[in-house]
Protein backbone atom coordinates (compact mmCIF):
# COMPACT_ATOMS: atom_id res chain seq x y z
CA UNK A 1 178.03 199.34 349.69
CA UNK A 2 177.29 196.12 351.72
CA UNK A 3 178.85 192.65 351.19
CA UNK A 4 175.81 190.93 349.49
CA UNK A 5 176.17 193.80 346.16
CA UNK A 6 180.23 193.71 346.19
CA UNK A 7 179.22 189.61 346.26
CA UNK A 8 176.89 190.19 343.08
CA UNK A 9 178.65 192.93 341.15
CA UNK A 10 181.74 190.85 341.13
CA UNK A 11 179.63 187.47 339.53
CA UNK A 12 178.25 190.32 337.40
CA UNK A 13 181.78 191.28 336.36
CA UNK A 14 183.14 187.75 335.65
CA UNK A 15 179.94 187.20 333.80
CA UNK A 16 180.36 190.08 331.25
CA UNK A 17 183.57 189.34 330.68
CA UNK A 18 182.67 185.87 329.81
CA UNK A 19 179.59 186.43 327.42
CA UNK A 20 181.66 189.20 326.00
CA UNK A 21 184.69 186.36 324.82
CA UNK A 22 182.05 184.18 323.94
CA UNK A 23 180.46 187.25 322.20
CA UNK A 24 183.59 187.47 319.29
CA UNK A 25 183.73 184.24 318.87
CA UNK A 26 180.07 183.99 317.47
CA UNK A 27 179.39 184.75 313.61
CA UNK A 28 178.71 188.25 313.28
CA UNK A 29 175.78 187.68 310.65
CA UNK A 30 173.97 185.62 313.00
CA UNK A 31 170.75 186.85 313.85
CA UNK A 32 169.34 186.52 317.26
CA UNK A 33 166.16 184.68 317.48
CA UNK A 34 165.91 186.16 321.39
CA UNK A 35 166.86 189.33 320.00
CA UNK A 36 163.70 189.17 317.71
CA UNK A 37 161.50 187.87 320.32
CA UNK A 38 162.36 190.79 322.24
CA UNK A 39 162.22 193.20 319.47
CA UNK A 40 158.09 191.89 318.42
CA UNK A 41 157.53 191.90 322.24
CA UNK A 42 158.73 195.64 322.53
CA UNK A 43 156.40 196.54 319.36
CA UNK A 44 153.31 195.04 320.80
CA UNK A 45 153.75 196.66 324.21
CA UNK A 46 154.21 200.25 322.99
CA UNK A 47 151.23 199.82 320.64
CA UNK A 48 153.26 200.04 317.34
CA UNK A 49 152.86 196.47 315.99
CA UNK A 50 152.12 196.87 312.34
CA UNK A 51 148.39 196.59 311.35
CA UNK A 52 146.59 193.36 310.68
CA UNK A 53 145.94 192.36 307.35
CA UNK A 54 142.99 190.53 307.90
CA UNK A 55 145.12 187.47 308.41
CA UNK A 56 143.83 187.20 312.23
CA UNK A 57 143.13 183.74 314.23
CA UNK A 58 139.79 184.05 313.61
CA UNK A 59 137.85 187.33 311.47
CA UNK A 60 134.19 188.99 313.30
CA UNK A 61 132.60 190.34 309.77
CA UNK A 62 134.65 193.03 308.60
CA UNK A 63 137.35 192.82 311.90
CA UNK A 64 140.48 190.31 311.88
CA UNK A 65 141.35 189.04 315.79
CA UNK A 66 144.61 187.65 316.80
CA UNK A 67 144.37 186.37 320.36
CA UNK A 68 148.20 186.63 322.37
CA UNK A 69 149.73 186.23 325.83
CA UNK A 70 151.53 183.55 327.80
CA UNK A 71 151.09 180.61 330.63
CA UNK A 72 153.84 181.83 333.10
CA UNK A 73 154.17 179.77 336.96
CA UNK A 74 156.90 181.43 339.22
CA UNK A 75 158.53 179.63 342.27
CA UNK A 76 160.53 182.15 344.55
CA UNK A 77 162.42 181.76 348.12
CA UNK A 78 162.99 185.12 350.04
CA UNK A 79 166.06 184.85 352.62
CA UNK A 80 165.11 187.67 355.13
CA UNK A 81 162.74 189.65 354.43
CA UNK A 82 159.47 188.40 352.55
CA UNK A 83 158.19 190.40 349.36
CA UNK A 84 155.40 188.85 348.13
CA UNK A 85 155.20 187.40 344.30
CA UNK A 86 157.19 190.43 343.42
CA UNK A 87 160.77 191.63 344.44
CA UNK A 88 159.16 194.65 346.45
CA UNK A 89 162.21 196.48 347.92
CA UNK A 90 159.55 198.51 350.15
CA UNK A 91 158.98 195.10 352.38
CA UNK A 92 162.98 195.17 353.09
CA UNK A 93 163.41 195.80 356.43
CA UNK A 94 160.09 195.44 358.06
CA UNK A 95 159.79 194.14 360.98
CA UNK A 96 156.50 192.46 359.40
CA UNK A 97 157.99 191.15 357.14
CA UNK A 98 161.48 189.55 358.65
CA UNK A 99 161.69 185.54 357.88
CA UNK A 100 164.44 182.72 358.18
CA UNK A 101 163.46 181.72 354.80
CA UNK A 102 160.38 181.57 352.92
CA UNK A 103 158.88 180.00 349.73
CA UNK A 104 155.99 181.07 347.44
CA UNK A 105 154.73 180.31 344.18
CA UNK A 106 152.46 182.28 341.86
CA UNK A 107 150.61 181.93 338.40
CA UNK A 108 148.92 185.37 338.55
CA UNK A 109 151.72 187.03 335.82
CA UNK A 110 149.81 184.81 333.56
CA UNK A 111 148.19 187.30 330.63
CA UNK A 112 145.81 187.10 327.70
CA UNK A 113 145.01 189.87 325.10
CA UNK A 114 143.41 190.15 321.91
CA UNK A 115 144.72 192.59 319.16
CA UNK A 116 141.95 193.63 316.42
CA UNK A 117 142.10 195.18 312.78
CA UNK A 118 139.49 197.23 310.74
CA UNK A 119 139.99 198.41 307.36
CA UNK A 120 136.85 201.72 307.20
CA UNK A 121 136.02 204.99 305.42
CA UNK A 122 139.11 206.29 307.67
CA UNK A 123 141.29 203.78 307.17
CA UNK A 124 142.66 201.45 309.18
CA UNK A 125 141.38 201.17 312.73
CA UNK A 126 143.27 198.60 315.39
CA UNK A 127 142.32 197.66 318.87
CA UNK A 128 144.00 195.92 322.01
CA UNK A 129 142.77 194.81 325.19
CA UNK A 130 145.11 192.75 327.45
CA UNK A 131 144.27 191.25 331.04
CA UNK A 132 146.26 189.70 333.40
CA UNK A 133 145.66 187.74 337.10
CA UNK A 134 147.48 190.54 339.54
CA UNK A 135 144.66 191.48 341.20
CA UNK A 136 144.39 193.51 344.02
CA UNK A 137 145.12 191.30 347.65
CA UNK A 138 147.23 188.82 346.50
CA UNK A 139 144.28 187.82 344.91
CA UNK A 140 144.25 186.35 341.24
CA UNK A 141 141.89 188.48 340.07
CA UNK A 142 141.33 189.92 336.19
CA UNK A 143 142.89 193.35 335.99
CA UNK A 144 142.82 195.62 333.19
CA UNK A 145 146.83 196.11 332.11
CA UNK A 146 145.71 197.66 328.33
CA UNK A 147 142.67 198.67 326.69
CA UNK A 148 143.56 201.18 323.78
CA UNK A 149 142.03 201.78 320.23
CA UNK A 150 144.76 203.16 317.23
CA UNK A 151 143.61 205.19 314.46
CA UNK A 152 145.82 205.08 311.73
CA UNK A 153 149.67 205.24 312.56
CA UNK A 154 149.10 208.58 314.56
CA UNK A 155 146.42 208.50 317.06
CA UNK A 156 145.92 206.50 320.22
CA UNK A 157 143.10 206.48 322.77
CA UNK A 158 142.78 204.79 325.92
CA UNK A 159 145.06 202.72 328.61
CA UNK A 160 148.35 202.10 327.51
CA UNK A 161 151.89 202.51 328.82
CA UNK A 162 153.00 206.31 329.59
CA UNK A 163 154.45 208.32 327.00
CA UNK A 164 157.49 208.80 329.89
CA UNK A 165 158.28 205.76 330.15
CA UNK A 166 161.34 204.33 328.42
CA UNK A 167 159.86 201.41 327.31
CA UNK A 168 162.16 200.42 324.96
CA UNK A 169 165.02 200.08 326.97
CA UNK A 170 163.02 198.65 330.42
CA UNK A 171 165.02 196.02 331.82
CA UNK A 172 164.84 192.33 331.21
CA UNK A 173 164.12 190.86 334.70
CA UNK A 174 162.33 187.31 335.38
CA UNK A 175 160.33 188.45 338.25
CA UNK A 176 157.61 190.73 337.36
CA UNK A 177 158.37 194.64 338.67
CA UNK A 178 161.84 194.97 337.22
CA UNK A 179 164.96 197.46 338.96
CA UNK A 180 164.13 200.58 340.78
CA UNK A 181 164.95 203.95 339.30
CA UNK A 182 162.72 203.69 335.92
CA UNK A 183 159.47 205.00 335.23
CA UNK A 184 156.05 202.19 335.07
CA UNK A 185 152.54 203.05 334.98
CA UNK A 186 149.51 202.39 332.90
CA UNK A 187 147.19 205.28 332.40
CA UNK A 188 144.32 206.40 330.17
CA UNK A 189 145.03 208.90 327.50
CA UNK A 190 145.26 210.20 324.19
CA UNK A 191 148.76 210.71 322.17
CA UNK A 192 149.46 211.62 318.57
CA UNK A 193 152.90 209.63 317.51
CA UNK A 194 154.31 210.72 313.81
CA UNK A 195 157.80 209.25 312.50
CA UNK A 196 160.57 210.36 310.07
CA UNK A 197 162.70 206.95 309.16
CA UNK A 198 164.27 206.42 312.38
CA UNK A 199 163.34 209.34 314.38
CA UNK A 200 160.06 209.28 316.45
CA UNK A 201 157.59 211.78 317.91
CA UNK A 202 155.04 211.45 320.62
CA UNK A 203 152.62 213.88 322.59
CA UNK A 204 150.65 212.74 325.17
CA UNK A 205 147.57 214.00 327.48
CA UNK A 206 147.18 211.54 330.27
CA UNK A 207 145.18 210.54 333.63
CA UNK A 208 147.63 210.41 336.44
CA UNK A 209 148.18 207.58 338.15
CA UNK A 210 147.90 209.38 341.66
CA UNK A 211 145.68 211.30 342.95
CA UNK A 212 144.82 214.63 340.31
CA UNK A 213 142.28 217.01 339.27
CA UNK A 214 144.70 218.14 336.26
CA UNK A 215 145.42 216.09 332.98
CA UNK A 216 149.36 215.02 332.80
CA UNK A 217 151.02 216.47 329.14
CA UNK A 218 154.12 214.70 327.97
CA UNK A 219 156.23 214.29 324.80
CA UNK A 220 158.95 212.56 323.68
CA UNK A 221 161.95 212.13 320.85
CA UNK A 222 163.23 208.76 320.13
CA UNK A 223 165.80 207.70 317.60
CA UNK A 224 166.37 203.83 316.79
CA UNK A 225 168.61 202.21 314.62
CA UNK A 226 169.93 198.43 314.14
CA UNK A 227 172.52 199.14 316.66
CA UNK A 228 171.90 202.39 318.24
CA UNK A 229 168.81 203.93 320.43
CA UNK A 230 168.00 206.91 322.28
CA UNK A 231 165.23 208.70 324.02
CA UNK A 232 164.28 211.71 326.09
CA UNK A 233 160.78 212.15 327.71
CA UNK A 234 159.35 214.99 329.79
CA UNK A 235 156.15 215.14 332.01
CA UNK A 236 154.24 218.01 333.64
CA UNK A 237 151.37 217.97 335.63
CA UNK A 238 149.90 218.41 339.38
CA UNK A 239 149.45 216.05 342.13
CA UNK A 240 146.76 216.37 345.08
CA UNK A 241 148.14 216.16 348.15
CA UNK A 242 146.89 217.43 351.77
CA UNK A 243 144.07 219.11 349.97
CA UNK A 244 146.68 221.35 347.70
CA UNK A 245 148.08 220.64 344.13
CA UNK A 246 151.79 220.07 343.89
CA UNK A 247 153.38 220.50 340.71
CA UNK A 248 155.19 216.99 339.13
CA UNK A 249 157.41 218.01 336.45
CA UNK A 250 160.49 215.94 334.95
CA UNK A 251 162.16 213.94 332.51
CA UNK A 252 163.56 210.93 331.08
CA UNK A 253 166.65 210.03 328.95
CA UNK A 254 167.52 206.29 328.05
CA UNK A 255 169.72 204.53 325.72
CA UNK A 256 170.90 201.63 324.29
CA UNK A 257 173.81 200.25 322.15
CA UNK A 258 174.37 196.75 320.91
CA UNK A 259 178.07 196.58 319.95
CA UNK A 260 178.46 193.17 318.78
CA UNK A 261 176.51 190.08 318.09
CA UNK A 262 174.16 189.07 321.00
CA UNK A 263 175.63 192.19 323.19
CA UNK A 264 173.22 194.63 324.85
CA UNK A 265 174.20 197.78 326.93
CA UNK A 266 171.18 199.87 327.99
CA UNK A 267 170.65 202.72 330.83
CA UNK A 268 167.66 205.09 331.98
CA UNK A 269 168.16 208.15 333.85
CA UNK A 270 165.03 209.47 335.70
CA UNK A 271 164.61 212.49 337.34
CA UNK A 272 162.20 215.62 338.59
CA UNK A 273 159.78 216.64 341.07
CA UNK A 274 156.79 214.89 343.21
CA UNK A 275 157.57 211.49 340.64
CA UNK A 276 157.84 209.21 343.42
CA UNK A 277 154.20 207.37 342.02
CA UNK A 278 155.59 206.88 338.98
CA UNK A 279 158.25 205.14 340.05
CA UNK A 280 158.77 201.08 341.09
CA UNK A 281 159.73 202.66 344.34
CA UNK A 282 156.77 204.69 344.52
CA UNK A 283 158.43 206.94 346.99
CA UNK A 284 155.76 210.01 348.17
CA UNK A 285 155.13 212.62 345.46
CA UNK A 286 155.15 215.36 348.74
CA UNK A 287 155.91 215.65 352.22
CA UNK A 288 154.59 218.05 354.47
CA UNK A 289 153.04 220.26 351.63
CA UNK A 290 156.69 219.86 349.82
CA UNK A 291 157.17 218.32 346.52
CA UNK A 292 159.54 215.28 347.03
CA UNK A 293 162.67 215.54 344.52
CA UNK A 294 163.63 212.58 343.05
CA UNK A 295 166.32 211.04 340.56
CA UNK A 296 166.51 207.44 339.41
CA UNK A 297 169.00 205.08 337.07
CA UNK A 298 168.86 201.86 335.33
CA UNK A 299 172.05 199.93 333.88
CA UNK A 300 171.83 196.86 332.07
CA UNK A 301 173.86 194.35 330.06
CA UNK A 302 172.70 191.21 328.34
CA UNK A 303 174.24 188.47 326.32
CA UNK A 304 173.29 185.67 323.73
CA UNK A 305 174.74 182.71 324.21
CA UNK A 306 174.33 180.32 321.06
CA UNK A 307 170.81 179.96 319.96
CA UNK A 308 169.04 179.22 323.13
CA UNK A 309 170.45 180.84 326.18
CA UNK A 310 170.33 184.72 327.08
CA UNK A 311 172.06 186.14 330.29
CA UNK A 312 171.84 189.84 332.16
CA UNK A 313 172.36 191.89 335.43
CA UNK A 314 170.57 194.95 335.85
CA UNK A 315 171.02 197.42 338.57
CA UNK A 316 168.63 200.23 339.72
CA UNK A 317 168.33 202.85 342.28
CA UNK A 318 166.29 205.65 343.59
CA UNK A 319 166.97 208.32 346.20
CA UNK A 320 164.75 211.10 347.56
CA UNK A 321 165.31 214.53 349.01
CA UNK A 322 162.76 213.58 351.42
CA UNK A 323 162.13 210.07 353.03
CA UNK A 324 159.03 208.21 352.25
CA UNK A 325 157.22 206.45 354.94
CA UNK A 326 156.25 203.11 354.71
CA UNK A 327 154.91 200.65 357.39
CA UNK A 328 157.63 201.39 360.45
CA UNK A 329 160.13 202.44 358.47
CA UNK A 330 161.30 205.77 356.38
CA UNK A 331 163.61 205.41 353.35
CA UNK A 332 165.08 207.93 351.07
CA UNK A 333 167.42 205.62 348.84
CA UNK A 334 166.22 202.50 347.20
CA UNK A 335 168.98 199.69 345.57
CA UNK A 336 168.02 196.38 343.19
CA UNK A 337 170.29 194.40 341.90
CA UNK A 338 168.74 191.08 338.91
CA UNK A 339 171.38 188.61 337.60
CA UNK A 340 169.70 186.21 335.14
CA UNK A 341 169.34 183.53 332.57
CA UNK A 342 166.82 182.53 330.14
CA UNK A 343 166.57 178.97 328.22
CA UNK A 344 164.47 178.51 325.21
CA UNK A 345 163.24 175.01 324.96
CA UNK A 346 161.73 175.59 322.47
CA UNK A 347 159.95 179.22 320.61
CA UNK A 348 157.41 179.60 322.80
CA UNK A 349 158.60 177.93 325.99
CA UNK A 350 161.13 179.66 328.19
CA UNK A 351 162.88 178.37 331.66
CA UNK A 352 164.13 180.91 333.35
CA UNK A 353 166.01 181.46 336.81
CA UNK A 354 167.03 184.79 338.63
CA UNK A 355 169.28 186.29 342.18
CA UNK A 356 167.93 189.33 342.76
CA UNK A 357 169.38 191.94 345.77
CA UNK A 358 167.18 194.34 347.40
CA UNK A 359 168.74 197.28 349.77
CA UNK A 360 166.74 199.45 351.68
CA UNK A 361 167.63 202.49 353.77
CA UNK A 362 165.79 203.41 357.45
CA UNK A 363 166.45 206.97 357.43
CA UNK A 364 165.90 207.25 361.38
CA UNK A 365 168.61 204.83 362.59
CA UNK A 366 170.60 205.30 359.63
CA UNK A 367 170.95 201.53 359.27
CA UNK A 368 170.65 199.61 355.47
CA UNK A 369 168.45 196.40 355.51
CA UNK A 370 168.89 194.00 352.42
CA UNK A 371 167.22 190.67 351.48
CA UNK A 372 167.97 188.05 348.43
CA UNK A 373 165.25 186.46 346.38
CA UNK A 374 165.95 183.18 343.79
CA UNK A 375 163.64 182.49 341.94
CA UNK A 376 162.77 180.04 338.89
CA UNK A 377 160.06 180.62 336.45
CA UNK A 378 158.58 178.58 333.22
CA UNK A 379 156.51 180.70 330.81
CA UNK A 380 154.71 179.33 327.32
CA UNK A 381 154.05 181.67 325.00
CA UNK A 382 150.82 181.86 322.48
């Protein structure tokens, strides 16, 4: 492990053992009002907010609309290696990419979406459709991020988040990719989702999000309490690569525990075959007509601190069987390392700030390139 991640695990260390004192000495009744936020944000991005009563921002005949998203300007310096307006591990130690120091600024993560109810013959009928400005480029450019109608509590059909991914216990990160080692894509399909009190079932038949001629199945079991979560997701399909299908198969099991006021432990484990697209790595689902074994991990820990302040680390990895080429270099391990805070001014204005620790392997030379990132973000929520 190189100095810069013994540097950040040890502020990570003093810092849970700080928020965890300050932790017992908060009222255990108190309810969280980040804790909420984060709960309604969760519901919203896996589709599952409840429907609309016709109590909308603004009704179209017989359909309520409620228009949502956030404002959000980011201001980042990379140390060595520039990333772009995301903490892209994959731009660590090209030779492209090598700076003294270099500042950007972005608005693109800014996002608008509009949520609609129907009552019908059926019953009741919801839609979403959210945009945001990461186009392709660099460019700020409208890009499609959901697009999805809901029949009913069961049935959804369109673009939404993948039934593999562990949404519900993603990371918390300020920048917008989040740790390596967790599933992330957006893909058109159809799942059927039925729930018994806390337990949860979903099916899913999806597009892939690399290149397939076969539909992607997946299901998942999720169980979520006040205190206690769990999950475990599996995925099977094909990917096309070299002109021949290679089978992607694996699964997912995540977690999370909050064992006192404020407190938040969470972890992902990741792994199977060819899953390197699904991944923020997005290591190569084959190489040389081989399927490309992969595992991946997420830990996190977060803290409330009073009303107004929130503060986490999060550490992910990745590693390969085989390395993945990119630009002049080949890596088969990927390491990310986010420490940090967020300040409510006020409900729907945040300030945040975040150090964030990239590592990168060169398989070749066998050497282990890292680069920092600090960045500081203000986001206003409607």
């Amino acid at each position: 492990m190189s100095k810069p991640r013994h540097k950040l695990l040890t502020v990570a260390a003093l810092t849970i053992g700080t928020t965890g004192t300050l932790a017992q000495a908060q009222d255990q009744g108190t309810q969280s009002e980040l804790d909420a936020l984060r709960a309604r944000v969760e519901a919203l991005e896996a589709g599952s907010e409840p429907a609309s009563t016709g109590g909308g921002d603004f009704s179209i005949g017989g359909t309520s609309v409620d228009i949502y998203g956030y404002l959000k300007a980011d201001f980042y310096y990379d140390t060595d290696f520039r990333q772009g307006d995301t903490a892209f591990p994959n731009a660590i130690g090209e030779p492209a990419n090598a700076t003294d120091g270099s500042f950007g600024a972005t608005a693109r993560q800014s996002r608008l979406g509009f949520r609609t109810s129907t009552d019908t013959g059926i019953g009741n009928v919801s839609g979403r459709l959210e945009l945001d400005l990461f186009g392709s480029g660099g460019t700020a450019e409208l890009r499609l991020r959901h697009a999805s109608v809901q029949l009913g509590d069961n049935w959804l059909i369109g673009q939404d988040w993948t039934n593999f991914m562990p949404l519900s216990q993603y990371p918390t990160t300020v920048e917008f990719n989040g740790p390596v080692g967790i599933a992330f894509a957006r893909v058109p399909q159809i799942r059927y989702t039925h729930s018994w009190d806390a337990l949860t079932f979903s099916a899913s038949i999806e597009e892939n999000n690399t290149t397939s001629d076969d539909p992607t199945f997946t299901s998942a079991l999720s169980y979520d309490t006040d205190l206690f979560s769990a999950r475990v997701a599996g995925l099977a399909g094909t990917v096309r690569t070299g002109g021949q299908d290679i089978d992607q198969s694996g699964f997912t099991l995540s977690g999370a525990v909050r064992p006192w006021a404020g407190g938040l432990f969470q972890a992902t484990y990741v792994d199977g075959e060819a899953l390197g697209p699904l991944l923020i790595g997005a290591g190569n689902a084959a190489v040389g007509g081989q399927a490309n074994d992969v595992s991946g991990y997420t830990l996190e820990f977060r803290q409330d601190i009073g009303e107004r302040w929130n503060v986490g680390i999060a550490y992910g990895r990745e590693d390969y069987d085989l390395a993945t080429s990119t630009g002049t270099l080949a890596f088969d391990e990927l390491e990310t390392i986010h420490l940090n805070a967020f300040y409510k001014v006020t409900d729907d204005l945040t300030f945040s700030a975040e150090y964030f620790i990239g590592e990168r392997n060169d398989v070749a030379t066998g050497r282990t390139f890292d680069s920092d990132r600090i960045q500081l973000a203000v986001q206003l929520n409607f």
